[in-house]
C-alpha atoms as a PDB file:
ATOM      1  CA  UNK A   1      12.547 -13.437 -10.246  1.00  0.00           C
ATOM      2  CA  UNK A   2       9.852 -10.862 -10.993  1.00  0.00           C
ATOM      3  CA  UNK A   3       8.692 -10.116 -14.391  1.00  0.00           C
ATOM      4  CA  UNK A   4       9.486  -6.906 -15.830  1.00  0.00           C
ATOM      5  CA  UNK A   5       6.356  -4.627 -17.068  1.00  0.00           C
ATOM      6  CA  UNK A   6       7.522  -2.315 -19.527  1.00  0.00           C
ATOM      7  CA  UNK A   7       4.386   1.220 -19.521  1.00  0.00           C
ATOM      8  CA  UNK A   8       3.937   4.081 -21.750  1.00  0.00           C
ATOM      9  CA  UNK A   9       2.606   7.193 -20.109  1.00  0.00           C
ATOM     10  CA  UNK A  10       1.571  10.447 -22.078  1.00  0.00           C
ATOM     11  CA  UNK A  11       1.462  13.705 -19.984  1.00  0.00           C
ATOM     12  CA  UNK A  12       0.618  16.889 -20.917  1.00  0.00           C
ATOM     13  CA  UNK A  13       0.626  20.434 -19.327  1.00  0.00           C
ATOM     14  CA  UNK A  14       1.060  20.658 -15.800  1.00  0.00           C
ATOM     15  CA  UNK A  15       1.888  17.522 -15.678  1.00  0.00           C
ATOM     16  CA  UNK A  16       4.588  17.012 -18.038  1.00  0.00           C
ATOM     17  CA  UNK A  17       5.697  20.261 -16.339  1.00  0.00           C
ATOM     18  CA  UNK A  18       6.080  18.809 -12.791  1.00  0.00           C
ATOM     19  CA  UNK A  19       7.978  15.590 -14.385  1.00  0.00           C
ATOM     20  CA  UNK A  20      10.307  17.676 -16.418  1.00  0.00           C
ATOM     21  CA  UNK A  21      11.693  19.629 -13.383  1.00  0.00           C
ATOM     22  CA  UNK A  22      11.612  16.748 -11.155  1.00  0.00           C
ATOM     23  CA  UNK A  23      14.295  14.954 -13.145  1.00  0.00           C
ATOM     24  CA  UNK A  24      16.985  15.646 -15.230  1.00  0.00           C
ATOM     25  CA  UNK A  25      19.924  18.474 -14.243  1.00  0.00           C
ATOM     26  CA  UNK A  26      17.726  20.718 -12.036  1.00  0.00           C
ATOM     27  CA  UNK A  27      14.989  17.455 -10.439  1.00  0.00           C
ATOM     28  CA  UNK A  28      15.962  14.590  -7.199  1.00  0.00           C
ATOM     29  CA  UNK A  29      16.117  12.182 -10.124  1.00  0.00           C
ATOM     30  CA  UNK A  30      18.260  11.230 -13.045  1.00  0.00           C
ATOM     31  CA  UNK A  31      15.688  10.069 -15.673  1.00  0.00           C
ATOM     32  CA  UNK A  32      11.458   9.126 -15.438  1.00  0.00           C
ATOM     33  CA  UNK A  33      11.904   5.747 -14.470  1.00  0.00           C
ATOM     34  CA  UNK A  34      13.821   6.460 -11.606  1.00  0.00           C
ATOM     35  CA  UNK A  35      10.774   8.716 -10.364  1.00  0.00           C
ATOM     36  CA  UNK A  36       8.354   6.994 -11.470  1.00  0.00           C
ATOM     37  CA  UNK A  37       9.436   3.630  -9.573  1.00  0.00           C
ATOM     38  CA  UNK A  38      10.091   5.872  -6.326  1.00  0.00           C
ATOM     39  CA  UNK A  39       6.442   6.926  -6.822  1.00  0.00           C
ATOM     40  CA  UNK A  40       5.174   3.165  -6.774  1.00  0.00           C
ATOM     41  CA  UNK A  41       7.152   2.755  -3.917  1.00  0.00           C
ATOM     42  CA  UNK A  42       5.852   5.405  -1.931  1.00  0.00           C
ATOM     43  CA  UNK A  43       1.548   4.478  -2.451  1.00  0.00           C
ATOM     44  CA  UNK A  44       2.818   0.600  -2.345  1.00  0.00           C
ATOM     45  CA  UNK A  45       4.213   1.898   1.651  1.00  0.00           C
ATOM     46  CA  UNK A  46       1.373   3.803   1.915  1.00  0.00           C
ATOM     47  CA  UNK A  47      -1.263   1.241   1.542  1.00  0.00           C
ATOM     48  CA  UNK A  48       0.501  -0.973   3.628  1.00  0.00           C
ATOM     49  CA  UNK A  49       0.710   1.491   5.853  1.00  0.00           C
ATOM     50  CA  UNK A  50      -3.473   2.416   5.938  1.00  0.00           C
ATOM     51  CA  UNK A  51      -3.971  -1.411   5.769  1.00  0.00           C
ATOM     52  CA  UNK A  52      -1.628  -1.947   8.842  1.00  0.00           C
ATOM     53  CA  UNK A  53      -3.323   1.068  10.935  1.00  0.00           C
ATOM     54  CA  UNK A  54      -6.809  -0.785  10.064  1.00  0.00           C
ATOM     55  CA  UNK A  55      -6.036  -4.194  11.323  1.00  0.00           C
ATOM     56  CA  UNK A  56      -4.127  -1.981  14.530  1.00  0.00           C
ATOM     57  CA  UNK A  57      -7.489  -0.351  15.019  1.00  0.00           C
ATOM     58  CA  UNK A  58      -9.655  -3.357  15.046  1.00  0.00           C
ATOM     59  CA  UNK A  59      -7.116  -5.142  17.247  1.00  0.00           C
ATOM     60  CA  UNK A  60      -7.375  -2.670  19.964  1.00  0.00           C
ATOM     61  CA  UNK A  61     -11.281  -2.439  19.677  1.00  0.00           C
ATOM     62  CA  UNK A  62     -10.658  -6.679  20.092  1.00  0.00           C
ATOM     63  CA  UNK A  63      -8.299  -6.113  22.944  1.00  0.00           C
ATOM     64  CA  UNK A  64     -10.907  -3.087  24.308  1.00  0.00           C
ATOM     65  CA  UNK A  65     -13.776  -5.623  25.162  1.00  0.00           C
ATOM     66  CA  UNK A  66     -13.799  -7.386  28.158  1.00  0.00           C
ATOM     67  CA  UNK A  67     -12.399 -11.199  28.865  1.00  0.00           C
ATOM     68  CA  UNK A  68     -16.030 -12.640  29.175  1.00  0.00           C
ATOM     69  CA  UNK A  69     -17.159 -11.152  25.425  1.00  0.00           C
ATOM     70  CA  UNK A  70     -14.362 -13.869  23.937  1.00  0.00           C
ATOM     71  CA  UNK A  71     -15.078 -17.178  23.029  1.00  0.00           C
ATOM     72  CA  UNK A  72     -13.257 -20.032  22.416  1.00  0.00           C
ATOM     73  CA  UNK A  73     -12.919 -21.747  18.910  1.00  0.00           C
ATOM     74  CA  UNK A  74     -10.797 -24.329  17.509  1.00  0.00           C
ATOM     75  CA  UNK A  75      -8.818 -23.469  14.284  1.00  0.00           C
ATOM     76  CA  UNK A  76     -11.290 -25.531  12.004  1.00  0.00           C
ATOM     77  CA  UNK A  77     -14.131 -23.088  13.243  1.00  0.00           C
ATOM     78  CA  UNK A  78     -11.927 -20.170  12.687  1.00  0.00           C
ATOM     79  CA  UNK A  79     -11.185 -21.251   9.244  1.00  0.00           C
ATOM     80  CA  UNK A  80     -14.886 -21.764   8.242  1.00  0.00           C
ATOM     81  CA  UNK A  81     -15.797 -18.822   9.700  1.00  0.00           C
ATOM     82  CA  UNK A  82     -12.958 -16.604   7.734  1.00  0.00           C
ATOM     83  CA  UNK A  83     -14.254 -18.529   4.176  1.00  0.00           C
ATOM     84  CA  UNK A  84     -17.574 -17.426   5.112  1.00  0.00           C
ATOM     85  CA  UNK A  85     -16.323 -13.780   5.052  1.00  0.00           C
END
């Protein structure tokens, strides 16, 4: 089970603004926690979103080069060579 982190957030102006008519009555969301917690969802999918189009972008340069570029390696030089990064 995942430990529970309890934060304390001051806004002001605009800010505080935005919050206050995002939840409650008139907002998408019943009380701060609620939107704050979608918010950490959202950049957590987000960066694993950017990270994901990274590695998909230097797979396809990988896949881009031609067959005689490659070189075999056992898994004991791949390790070494991924602790040496």
């Amino acid at each position: 089970m995942s430990e529970k982190t309890t934060l304390t957030v001051r806004l002001s102006g605009a800010l505080s603004e935005h919050v206050a008519s995002t939840v409650g009555e008139t907002g998408s969301y019943e009380n701060v926690s609620e939107y704050i917690r979608d918010l950490i969802r959202r950049d957590k999918k987000q960066v694993e979103q950017e990270r994901f189009e990274r590695l998909r972008g230097e797979l396809q340069l990988a896949f881009a080069q031609p067959d005689s570029s490659y070189e075999a390696l056992s898994a004991a030089e791949v390790i070494r060579r991924n602790r040496e990064k």
